[in-house]
C-alpha atoms as a PDB file:
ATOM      1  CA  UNK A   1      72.191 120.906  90.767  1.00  0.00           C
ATOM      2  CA  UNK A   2      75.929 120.370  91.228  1.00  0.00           C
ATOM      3  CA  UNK A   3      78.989 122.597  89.848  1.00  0.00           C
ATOM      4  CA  UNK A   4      82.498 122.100  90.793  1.00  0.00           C
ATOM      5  CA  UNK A   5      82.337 123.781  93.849  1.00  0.00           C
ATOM      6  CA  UNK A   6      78.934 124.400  94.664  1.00  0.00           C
ATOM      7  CA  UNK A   7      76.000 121.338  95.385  1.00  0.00           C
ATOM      8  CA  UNK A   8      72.379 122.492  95.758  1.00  0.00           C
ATOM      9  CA  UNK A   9      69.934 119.429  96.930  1.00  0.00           C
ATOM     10  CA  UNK A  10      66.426 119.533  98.354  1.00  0.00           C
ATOM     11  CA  UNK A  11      66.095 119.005 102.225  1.00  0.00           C
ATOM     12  CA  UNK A  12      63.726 119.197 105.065  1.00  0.00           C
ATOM     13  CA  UNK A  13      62.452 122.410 106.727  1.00  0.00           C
ATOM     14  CA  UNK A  14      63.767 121.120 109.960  1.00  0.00           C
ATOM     15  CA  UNK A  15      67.158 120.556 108.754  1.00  0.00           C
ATOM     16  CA  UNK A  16      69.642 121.984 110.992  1.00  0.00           C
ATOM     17  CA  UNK A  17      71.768 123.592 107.993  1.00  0.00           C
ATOM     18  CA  UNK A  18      68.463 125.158 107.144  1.00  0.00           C
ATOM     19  CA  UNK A  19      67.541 126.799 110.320  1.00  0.00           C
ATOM     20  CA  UNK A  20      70.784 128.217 110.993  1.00  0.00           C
ATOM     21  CA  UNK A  21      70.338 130.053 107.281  1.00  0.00           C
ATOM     22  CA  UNK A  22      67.385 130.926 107.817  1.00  0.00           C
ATOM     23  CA  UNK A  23      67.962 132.845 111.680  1.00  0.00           C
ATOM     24  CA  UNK A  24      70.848 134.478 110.119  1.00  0.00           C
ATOM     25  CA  UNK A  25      67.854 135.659 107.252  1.00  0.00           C
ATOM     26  CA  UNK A  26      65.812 136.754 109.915  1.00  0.00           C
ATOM     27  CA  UNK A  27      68.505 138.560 111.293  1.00  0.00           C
ATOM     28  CA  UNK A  28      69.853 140.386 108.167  1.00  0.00           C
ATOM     29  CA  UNK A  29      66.286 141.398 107.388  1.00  0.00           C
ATOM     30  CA  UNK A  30      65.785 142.824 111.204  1.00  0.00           C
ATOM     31  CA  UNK A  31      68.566 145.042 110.474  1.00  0.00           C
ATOM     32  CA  UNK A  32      67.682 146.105 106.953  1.00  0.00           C
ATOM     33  CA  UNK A  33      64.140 146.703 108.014  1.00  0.00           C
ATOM     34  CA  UNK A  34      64.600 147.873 111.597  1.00  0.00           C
ATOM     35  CA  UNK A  35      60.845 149.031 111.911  1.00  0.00           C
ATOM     36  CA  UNK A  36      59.275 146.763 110.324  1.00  0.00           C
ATOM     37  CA  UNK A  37      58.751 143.216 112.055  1.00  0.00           C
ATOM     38  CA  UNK A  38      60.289 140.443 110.557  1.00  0.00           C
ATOM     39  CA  UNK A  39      57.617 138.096 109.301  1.00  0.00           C
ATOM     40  CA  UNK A  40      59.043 136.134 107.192  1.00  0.00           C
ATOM     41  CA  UNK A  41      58.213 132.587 108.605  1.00  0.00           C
ATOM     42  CA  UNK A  42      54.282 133.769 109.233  1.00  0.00           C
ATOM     43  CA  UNK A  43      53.155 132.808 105.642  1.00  0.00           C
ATOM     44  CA  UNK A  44      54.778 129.649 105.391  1.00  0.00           C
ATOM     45  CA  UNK A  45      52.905 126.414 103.266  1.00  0.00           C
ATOM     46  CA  UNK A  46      52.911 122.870 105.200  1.00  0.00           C
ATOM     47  CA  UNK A  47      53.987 122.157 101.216  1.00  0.00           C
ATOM     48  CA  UNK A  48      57.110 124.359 101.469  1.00  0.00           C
ATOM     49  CA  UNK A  49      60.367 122.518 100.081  1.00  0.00           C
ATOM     50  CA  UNK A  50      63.314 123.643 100.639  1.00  0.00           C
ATOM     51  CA  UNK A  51      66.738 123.667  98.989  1.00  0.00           C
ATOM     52  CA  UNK A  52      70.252 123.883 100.308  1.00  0.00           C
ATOM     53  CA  UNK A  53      73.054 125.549  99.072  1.00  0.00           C
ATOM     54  CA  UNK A  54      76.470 123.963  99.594  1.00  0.00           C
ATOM     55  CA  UNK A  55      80.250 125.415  98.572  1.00  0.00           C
ATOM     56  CA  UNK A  56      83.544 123.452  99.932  1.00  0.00           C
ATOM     57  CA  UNK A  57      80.912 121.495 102.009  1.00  0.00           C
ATOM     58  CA  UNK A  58      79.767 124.276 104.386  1.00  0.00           C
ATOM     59  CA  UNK A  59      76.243 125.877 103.823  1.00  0.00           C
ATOM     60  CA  UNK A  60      75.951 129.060 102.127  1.00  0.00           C
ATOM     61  CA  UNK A  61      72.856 129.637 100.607  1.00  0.00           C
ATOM     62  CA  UNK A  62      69.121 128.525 100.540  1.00  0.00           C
ATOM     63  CA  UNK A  63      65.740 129.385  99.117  1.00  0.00           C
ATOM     64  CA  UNK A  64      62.373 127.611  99.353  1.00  0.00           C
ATOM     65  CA  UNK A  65      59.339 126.858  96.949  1.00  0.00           C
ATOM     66  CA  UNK A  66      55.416 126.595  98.354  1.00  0.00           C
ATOM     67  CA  UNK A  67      52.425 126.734  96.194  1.00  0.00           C
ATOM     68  CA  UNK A  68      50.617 129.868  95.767  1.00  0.00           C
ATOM     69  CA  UNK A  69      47.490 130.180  97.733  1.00  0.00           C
ATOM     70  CA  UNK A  70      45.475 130.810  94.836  1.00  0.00           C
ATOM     71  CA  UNK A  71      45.883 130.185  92.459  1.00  0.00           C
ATOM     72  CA  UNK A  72      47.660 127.175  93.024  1.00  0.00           C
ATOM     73  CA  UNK A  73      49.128 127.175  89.245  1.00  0.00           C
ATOM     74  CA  UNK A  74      51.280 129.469  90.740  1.00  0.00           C
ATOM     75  CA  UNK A  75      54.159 128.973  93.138  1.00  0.00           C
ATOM     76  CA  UNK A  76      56.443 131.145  95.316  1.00  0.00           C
ATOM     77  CA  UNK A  77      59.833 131.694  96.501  1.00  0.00           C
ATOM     78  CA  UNK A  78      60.210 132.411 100.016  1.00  0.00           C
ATOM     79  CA  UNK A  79      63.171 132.419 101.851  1.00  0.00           C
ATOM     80  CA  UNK A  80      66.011 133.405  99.822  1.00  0.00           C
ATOM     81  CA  UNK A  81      69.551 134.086 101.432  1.00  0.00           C
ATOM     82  CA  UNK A  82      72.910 133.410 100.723  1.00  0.00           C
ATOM     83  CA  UNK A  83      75.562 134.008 103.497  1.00  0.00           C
ATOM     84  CA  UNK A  84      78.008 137.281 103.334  1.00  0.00           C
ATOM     85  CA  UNK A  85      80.818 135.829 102.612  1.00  0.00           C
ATOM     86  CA  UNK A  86      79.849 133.750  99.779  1.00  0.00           C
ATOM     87  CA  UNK A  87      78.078 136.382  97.569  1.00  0.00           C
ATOM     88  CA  UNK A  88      79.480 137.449  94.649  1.00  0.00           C
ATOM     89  CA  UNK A  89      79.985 134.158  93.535  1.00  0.00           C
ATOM     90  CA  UNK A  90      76.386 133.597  91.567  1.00  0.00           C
ATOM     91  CA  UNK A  91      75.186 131.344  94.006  1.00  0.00           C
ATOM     92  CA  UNK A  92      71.893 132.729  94.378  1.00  0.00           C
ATOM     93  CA  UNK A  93      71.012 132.961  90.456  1.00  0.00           C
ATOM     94  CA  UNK A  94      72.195 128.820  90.958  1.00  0.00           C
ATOM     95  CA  UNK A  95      69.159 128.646  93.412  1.00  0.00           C
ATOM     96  CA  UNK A  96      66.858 130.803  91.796  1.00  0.00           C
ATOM     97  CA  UNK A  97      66.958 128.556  88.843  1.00  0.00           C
ATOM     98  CA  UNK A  98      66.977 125.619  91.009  1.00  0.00           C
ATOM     99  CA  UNK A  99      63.872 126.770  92.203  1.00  0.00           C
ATOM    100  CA  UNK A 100      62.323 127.504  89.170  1.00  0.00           C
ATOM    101  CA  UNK A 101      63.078 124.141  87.940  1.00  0.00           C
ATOM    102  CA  UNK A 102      61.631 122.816  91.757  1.00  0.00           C
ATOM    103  CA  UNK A 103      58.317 124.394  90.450  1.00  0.00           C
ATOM    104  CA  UNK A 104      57.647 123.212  87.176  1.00  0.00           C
ATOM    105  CA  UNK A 105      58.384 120.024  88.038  1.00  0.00           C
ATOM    106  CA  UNK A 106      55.454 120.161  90.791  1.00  0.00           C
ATOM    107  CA  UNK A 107      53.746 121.507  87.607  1.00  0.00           C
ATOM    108  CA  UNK A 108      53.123 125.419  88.668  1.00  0.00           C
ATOM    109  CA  UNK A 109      53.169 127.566  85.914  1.00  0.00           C
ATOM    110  CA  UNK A 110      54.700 130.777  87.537  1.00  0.00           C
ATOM    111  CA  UNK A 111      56.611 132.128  90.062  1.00  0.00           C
ATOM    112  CA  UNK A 112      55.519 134.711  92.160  1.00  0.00           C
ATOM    113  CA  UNK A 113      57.709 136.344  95.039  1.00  0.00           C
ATOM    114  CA  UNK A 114      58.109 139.092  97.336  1.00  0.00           C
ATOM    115  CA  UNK A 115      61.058 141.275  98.050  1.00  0.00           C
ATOM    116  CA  UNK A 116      61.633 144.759  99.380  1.00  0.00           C
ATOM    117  CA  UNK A 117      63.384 148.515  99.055  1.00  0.00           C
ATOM    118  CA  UNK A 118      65.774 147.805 101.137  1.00  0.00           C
ATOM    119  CA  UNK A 119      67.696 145.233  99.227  1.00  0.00           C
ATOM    120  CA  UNK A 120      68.598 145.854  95.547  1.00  0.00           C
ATOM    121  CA  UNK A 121      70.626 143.047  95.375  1.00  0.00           C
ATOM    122  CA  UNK A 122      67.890 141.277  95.371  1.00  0.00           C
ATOM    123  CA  UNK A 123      65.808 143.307  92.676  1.00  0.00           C
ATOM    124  CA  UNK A 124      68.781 143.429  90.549  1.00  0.00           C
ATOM    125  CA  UNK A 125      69.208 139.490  90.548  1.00  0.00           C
ATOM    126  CA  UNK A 126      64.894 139.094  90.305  1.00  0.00           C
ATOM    127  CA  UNK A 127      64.976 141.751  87.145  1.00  0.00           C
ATOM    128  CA  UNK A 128      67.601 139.729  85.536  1.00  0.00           C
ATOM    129  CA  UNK A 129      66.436 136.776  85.711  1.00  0.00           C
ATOM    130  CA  UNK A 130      63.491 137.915  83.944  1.00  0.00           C
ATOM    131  CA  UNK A 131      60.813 138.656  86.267  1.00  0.00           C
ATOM    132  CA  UNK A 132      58.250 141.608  85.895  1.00  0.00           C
ATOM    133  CA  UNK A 133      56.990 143.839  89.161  1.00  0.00           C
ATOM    134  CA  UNK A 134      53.244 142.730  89.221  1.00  0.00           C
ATOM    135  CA  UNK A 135      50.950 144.938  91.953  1.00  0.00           C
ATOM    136  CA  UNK A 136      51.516 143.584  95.946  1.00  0.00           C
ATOM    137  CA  UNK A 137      49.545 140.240  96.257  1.00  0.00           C
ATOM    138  CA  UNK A 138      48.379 139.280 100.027  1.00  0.00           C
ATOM    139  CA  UNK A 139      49.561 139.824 102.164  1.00  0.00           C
ATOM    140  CA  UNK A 140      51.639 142.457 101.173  1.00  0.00           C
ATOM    141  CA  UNK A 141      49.239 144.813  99.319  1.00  0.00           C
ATOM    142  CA  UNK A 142      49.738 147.318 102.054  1.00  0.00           C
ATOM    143  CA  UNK A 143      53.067 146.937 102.480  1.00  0.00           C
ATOM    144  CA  UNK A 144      55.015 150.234 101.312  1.00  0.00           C
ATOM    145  CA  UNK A 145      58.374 148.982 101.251  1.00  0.00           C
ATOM    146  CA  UNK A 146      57.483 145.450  99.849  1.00  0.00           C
ATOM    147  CA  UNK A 147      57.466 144.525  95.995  1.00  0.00           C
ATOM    148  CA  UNK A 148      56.017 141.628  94.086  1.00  0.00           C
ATOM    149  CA  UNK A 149      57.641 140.096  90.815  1.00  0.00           C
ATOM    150  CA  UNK A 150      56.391 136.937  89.026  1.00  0.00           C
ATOM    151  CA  UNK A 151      57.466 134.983  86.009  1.00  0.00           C
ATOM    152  CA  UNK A 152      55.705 132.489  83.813  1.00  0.00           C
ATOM    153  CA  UNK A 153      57.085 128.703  83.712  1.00  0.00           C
ATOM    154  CA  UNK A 154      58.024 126.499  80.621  1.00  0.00           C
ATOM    155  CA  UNK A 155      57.122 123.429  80.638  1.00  0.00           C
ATOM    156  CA  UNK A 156      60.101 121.493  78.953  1.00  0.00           C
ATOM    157  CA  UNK A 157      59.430 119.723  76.220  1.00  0.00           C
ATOM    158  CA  UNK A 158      61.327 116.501  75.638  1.00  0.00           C
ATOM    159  CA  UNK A 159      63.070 115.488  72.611  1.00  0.00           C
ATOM    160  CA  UNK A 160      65.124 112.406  70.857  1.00  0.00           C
ATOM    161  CA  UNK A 161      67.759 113.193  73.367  1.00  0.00           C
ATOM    162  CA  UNK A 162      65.613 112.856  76.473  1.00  0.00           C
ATOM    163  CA  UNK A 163      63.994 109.406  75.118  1.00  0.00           C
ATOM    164  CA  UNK A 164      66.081 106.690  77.042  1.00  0.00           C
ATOM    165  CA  UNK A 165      65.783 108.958  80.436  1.00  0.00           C
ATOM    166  CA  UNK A 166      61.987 108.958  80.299  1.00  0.00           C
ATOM    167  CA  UNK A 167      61.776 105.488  79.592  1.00  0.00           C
ATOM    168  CA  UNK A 168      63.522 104.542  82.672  1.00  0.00           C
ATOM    169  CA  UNK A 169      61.939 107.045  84.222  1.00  0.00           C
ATOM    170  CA  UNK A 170      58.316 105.718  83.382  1.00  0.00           C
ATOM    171  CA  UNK A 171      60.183 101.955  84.423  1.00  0.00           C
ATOM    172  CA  UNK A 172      61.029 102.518  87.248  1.00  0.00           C
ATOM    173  CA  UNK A 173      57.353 104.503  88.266  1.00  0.00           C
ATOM    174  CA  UNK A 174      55.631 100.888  87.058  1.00  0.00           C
ATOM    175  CA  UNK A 175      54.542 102.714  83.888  1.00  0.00           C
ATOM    176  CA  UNK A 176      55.066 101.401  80.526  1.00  0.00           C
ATOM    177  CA  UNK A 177      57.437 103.126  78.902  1.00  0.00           C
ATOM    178  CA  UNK A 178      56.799 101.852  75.211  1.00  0.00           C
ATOM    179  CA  UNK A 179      56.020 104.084  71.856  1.00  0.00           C
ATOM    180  CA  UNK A 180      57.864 106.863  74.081  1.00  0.00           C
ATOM    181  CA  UNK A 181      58.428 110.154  71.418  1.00  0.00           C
ATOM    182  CA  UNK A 182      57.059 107.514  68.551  1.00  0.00           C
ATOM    183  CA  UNK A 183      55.851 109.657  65.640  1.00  0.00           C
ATOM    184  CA  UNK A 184      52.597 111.156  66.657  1.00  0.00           C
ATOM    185  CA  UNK A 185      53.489 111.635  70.633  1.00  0.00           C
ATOM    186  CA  UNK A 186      54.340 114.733  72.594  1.00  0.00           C
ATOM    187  CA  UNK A 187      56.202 114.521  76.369  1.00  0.00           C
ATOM    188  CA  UNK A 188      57.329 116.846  78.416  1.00  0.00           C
ATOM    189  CA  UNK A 189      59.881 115.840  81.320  1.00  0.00           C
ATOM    190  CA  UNK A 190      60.687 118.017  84.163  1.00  0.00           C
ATOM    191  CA  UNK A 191      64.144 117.525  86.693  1.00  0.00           C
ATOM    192  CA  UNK A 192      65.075 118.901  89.793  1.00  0.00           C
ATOM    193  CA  UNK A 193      67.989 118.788  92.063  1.00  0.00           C
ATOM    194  CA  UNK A 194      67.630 115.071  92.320  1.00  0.00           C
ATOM    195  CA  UNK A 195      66.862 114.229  88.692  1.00  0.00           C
ATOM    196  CA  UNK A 196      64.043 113.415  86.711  1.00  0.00           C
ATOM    197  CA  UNK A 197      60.945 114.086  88.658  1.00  0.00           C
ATOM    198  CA  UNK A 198      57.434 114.371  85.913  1.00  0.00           C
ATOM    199  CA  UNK A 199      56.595 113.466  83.163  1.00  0.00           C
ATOM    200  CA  UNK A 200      53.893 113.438  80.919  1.00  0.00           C
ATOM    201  CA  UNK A 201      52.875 112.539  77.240  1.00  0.00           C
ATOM    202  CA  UNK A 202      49.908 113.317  75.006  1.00  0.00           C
ATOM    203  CA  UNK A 203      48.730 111.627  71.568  1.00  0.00           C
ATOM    204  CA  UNK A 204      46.900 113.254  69.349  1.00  0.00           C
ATOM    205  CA  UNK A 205      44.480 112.419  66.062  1.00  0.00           C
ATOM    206  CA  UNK A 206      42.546 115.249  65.443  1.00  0.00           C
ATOM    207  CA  UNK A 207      40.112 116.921  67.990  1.00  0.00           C
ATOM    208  CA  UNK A 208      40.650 114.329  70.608  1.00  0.00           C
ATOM    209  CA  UNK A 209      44.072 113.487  72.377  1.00  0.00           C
ATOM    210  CA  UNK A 210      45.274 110.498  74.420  1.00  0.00           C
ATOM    211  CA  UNK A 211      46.566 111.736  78.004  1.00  0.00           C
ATOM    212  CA  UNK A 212      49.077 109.072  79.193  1.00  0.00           C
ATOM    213  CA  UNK A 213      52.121 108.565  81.008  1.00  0.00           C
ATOM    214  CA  UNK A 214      51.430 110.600  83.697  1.00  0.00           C
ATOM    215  CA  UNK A 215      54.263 109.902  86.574  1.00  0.00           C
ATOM    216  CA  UNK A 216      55.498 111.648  89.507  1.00  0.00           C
ATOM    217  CA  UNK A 217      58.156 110.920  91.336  1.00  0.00           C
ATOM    218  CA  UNK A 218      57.124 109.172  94.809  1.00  0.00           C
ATOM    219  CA  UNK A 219      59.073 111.925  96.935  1.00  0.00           C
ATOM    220  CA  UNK A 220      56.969 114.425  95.035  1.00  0.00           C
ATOM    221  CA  UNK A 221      53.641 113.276  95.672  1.00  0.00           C
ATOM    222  CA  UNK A 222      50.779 114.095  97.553  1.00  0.00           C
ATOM    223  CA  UNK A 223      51.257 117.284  96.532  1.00  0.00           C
ATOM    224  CA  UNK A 224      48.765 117.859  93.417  1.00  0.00           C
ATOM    225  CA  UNK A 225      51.947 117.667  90.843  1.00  0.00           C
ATOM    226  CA  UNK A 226      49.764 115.258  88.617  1.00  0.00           C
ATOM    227  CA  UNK A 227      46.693 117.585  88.219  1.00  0.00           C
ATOM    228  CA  UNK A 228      48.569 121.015  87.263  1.00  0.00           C
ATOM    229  CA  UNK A 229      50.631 118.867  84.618  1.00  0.00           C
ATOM    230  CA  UNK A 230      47.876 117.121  83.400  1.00  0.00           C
ATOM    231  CA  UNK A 231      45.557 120.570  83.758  1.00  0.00           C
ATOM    232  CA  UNK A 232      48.783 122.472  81.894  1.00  0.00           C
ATOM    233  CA  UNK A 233      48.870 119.990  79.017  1.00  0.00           C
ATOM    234  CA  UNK A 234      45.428 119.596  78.036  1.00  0.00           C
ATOM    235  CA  UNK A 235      44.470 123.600  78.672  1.00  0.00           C
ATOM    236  CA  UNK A 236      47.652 123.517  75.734  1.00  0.00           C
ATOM    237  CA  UNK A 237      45.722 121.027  74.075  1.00  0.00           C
ATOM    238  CA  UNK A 238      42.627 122.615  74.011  1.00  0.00           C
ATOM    239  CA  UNK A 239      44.149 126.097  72.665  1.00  0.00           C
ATOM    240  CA  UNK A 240      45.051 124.369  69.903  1.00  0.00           C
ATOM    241  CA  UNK A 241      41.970 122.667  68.697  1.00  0.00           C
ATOM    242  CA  UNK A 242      41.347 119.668  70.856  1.00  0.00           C
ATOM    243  CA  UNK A 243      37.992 119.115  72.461  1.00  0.00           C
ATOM    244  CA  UNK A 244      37.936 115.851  73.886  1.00  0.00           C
ATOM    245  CA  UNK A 245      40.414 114.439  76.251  1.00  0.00           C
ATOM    246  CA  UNK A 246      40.664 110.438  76.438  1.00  0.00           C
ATOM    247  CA  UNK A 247      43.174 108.561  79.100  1.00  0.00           C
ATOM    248  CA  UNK A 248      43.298 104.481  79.429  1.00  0.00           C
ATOM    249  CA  UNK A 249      43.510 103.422  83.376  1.00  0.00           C
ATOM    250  CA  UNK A 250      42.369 100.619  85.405  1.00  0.00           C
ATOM    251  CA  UNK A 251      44.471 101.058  88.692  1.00  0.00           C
ATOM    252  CA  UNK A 252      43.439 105.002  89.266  1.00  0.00           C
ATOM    253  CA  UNK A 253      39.976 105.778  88.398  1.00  0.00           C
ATOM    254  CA  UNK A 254      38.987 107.369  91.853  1.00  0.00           C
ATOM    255  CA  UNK A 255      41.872 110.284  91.048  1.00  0.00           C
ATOM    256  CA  UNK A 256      40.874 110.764  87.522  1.00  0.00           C
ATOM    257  CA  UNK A 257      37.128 110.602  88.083  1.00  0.00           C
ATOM    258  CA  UNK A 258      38.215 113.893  90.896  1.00  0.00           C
ATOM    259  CA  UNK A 259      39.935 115.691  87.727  1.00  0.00           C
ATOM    260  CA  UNK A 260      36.848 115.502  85.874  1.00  0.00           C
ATOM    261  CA  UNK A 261      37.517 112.420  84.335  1.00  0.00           C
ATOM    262  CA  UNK A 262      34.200 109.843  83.865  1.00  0.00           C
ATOM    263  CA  UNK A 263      34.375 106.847  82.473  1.00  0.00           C
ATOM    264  CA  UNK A 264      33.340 105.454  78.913  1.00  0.00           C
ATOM    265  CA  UNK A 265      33.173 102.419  76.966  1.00  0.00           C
ATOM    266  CA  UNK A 266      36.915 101.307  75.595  1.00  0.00           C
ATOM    267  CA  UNK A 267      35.393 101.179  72.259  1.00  0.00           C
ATOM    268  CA  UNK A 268      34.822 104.474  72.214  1.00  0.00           C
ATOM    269  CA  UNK A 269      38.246 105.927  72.830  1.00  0.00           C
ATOM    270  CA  UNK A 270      39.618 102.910  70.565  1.00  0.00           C
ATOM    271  CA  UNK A 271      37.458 104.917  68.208  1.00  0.00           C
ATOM    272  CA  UNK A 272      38.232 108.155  68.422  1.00  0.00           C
ATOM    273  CA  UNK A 273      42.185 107.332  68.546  1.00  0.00           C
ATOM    274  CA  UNK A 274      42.106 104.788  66.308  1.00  0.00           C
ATOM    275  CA  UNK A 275      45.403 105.828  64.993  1.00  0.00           C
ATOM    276  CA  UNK A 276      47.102 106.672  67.989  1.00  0.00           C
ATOM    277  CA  UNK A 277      49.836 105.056  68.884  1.00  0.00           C
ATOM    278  CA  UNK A 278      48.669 103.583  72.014  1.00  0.00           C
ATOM    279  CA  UNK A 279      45.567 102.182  71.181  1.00  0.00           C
ATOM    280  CA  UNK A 280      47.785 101.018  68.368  1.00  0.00           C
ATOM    281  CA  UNK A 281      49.960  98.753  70.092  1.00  0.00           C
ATOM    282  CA  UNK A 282      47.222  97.362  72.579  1.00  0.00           C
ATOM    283  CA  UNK A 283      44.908  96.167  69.477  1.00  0.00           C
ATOM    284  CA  UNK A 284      48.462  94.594  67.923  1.00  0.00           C
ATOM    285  CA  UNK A 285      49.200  93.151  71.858  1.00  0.00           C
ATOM    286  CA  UNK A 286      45.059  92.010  72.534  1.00  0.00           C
ATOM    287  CA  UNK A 287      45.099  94.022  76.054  1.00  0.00           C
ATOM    288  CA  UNK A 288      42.861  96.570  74.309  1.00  0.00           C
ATOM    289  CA  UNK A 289      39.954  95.159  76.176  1.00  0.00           C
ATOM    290  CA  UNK A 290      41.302  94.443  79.764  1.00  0.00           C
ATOM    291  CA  UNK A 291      41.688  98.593  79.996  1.00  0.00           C
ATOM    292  CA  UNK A 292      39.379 101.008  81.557  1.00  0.00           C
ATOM    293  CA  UNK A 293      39.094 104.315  79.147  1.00  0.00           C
ATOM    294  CA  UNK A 294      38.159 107.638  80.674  1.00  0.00           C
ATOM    295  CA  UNK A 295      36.809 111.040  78.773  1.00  0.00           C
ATOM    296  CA  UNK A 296      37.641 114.663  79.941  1.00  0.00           C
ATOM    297  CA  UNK A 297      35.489 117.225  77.360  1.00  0.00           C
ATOM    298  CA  UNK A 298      38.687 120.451  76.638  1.00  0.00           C
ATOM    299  CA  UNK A 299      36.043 122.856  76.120  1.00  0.00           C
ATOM    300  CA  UNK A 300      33.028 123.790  77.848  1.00  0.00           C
ATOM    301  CA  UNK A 301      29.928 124.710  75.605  1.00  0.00           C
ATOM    302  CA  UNK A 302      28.758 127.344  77.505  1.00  0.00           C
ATOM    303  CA  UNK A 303      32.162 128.879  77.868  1.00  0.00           C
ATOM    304  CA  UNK A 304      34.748 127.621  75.461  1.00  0.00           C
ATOM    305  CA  UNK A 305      36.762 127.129  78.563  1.00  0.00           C
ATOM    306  CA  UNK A 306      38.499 124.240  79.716  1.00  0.00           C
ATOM    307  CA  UNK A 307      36.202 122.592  82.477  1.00  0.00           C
ATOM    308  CA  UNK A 308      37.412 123.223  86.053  1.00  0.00           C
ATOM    309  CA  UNK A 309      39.837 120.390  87.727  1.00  0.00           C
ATOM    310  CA  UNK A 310      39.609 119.666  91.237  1.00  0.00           C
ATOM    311  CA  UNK A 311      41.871 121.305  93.592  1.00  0.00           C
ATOM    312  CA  UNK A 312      42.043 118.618  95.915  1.00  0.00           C
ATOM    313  CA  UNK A 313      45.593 117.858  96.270  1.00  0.00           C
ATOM    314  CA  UNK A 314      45.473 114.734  98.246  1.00  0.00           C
ATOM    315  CA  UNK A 315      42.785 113.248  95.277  1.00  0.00           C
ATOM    316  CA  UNK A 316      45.268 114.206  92.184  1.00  0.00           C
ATOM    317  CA  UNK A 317      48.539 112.736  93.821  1.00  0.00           C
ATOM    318  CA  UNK A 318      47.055 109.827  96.092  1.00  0.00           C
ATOM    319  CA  UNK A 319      51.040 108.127  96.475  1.00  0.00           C
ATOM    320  CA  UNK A 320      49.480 104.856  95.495  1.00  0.00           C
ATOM    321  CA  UNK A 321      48.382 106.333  92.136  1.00  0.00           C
ATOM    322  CA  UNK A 322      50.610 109.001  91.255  1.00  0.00           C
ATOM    323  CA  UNK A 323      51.860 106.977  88.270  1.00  0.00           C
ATOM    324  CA  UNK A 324      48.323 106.226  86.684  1.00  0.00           C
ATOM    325  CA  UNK A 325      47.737 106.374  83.157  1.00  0.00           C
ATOM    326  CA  UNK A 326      48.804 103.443  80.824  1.00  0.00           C
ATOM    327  CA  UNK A 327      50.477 100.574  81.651  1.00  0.00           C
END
């Protein structure tokens, strides 16, 4: 994110900028909380990412995004602060958002975070931005002074407007970025502080959809980005009407077969998507039959659930296959 006079970009944990915030945050917390120890780096992710707030090119501000333990849908702001002498100026609604965006585009579907008594600023700029006081999660539950807020995610959906970034985007991931938004498609396309960073597309003919285009962005990965967005679209799927979920891959099968993927005879998805526009173009190209189709049932039998997804983060966003459906 960049404004006139204020540039927020993602950065390392170990970035000197960022432990000089984050002291003074340690120290402004010691004296607004003076019994209570300051334990604010104990419940840190390996996963955390942090971004930097910048104004006349000195640091003012910062915040930080890790998954939720469980479940890990859900991701959480730690490590909010902006400097003294810069507030007032908005800059931590800029880095709220920024975060928000940070976590849709690794696919969560809410924000949780925890604040405290002791600093209505901080509860006045949470409430505003729309998020709800939820009961303490852990470890906070017994923590008198603490509060928890949270706030569900949307996950943008792309339009004509978005059609020429996403097909460079797909490009430049090795993806093929034809029939993008063509009548009958869906994709969603999420950005962060250093531009597009997901995507994702669905087609649809009747109770079965086509999951495709499935990219992340090779910083991003490793992460399990791929399996919430691909989890998030087809549980959306499935709510309204689908049952079966098909995708067309030769390069990733290992990741997909760990999302509850198996594999299926090309005919069969050819089939069931005849109209699609996919399948479409590879009957009109020939290539139908040098693919490798995979099947994903949306709804469980026995529960009318969508069938659980592997949590394994290092399966759903191996960085050689990130960028796996389609061609």
């Amino acid at each position: 994110m960049t404004s006139p006079d204020l540039i927020i970009t993602a950065v390392t944990a170990d970035d000197p900028r960022i432990e000089q915030l984050v002291r003074d945050l340690d120290a402004d917390l010691t004296a607004r909380y003076p019994d209570e120890p300051c334990t604010g780096g104990a419940h840190i992710s390996p996963g955390i990412r942090f971004l930097l707030a910048e104004a006349d090119g000195r640091p003012v501000g910062c915040c930080a995004v890790q998954p939720f333990p469980f479940p890990d849908s859900a991701a959480e702001l730690k490590r909010m602060y902006v400097t003294p002498e810069a507030r007032g100026r908005g800059i931590a609604a800029h880095l709220l958002a920024e975060a928000e965006r940070t976590a849709t585009a690794l696919g969560h579907t809410e924000m949780r975070l925890e604040t405290a008594v002791h600093q209505p600023e901080a509860i006045a700029l949470y409430t505003r931005a729309d998020y709800t006081l939820i009961p303490n999660y852990p470890p906070y539950q017994h923590k008198t002074l603490s509060r928890c807020y949270a706030k569900p995610l949307a996950l943008p959906e792309a339009g004509p407007e978005d059609r020429e970034e996403i097909t460079a985007f797909l490009a430049g991931q090795g993806l093929s970025p034809q029939d993008v938004l063509a009548p009958g498609t869906r994709y969603w396309l999420t950005r962060d502080a250093a531009g597009p960073a997901t995507t994702v597309g669905l087609e649809r003919q009747g109770h079965c959809v086509l999951l495709r285009s499935v990219a992340v962005r090779p910083d991003l990965r490793g992460c399990g980005a791929a399996r919430r967005l691909a989890r998030r679209v087809l549980t959306e799927a499935a709510a309204q009407g689908g049952h079966t979920a098909y995708l067309f891959s030769t390069v990733a099968g290992p990741v997909w077969e760990r999302l509850g993927f198996w594999p299926v005879p090309v005919s069969e998805a050819a089939e069931a998507l005849s109209d699609a526009p996919h399948v479409r173009r590879y009957r009109a190209t020939g290539t139908l039959t040098d693919e490798a189709a995979w099947r994903h049932d949306l709804v469980d039998v026995t529960t009318g659930n969508l069938p659980p997804m592997s949590a394994d983060h290092s399966a759903a966003d191996a960085p050689h296959t990130a960028a796996a459906t389609g061609r």
